[in-house]
Protein backbone atom coordinates (compact mmCIF):
# COMPACT_ATOMS: atom_id res chain seq x y z
CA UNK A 1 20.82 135.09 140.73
CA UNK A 2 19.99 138.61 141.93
CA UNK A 3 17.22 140.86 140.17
CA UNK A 4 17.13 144.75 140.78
CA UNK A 5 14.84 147.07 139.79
CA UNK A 6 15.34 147.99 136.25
CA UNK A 7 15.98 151.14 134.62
CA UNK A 8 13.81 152.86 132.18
CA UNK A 9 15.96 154.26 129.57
CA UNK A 10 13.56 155.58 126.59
CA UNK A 11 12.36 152.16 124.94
CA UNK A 12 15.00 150.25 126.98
CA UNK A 13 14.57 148.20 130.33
CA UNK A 14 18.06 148.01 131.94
CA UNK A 15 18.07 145.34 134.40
CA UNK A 16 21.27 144.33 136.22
CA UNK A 17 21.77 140.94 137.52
CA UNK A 18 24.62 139.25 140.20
CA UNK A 19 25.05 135.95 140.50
CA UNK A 20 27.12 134.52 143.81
CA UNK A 21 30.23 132.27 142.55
CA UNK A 22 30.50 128.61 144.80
CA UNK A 23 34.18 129.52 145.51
CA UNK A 24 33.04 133.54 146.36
CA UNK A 25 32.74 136.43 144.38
CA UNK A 26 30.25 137.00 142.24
CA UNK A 27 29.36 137.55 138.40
CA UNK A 28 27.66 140.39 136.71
CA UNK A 29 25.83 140.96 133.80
CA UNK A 30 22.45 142.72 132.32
CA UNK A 31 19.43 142.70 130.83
CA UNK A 32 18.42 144.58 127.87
CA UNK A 33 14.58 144.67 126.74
CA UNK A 34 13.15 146.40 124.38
CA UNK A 35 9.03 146.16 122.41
CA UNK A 36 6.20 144.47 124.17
CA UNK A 37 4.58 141.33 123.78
CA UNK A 38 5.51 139.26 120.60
CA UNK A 39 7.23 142.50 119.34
CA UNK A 40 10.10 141.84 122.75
CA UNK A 41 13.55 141.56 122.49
CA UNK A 42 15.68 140.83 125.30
CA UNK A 43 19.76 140.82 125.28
CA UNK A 44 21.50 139.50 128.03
CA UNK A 45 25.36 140.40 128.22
CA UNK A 46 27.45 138.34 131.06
CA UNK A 47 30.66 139.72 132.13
CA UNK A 48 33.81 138.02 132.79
CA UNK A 49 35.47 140.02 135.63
CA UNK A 50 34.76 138.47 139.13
CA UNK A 51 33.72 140.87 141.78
CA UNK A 52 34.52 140.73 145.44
CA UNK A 53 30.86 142.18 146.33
CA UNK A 54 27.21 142.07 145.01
CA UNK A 55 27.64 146.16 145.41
CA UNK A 56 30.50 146.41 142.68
CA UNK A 57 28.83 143.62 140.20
CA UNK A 58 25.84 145.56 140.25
CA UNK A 59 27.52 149.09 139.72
CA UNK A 60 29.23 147.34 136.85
CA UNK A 61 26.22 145.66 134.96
CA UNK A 62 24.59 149.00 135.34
CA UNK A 63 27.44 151.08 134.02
CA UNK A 64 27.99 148.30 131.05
CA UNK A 65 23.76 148.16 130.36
CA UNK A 66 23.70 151.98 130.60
CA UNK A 67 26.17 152.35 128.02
CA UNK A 68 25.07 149.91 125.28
CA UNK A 69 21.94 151.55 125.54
CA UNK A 70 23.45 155.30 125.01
CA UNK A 71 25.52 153.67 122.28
CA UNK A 72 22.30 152.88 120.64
C-alpha cells in the first residue's frame, strides 16, 4: 500500500491510497478523517476499477475523496 500526502479540506484529511495488484494493476481508494483524538473518525472507501498505473489510481482516489467531502 501507497500513502500520499493528504489533503486538508476544512475539517477533512483526504488521503489517497494505491495498492499494487499480484497479477498488475493496481487498486485505489481513500481515506477520510475527520475530529482529533477520541473525537476521530476515519472512512475508508476502496474502489473497484483496476488501474494500469499508480498515477491514475491516485488521481482517482483523490477525485472520489475530494468529492465526498464537497458533498458533505
Amino acid at each position: 500500500m501507497h500513502n500520499y500526502k493528504g489533503i486538508e479540506v476544512g475539517r477533512y484529511l483526504v488521503s489517497p491510497m494505491t495498492k499494487p495488484h499480484a497479477d498488475g494493476g493496481f487498486a485505489a481508494s481513500v481515506s477520510i478523517r475527520s475530529g482529533r483524538g477520541q473525537a476521530s473518525h476515519d472512512r475508508v472507501m476502496r474502489f473497484t476499477p483496476r488501474f494500469m498505473c499508480s498515477q491514475s489510481a491516485l488521481h482517482y482516489a483523490t477525485r472520489e475523496g475530494l468529492a465526498w467531502v464537497h458533498a458533505h
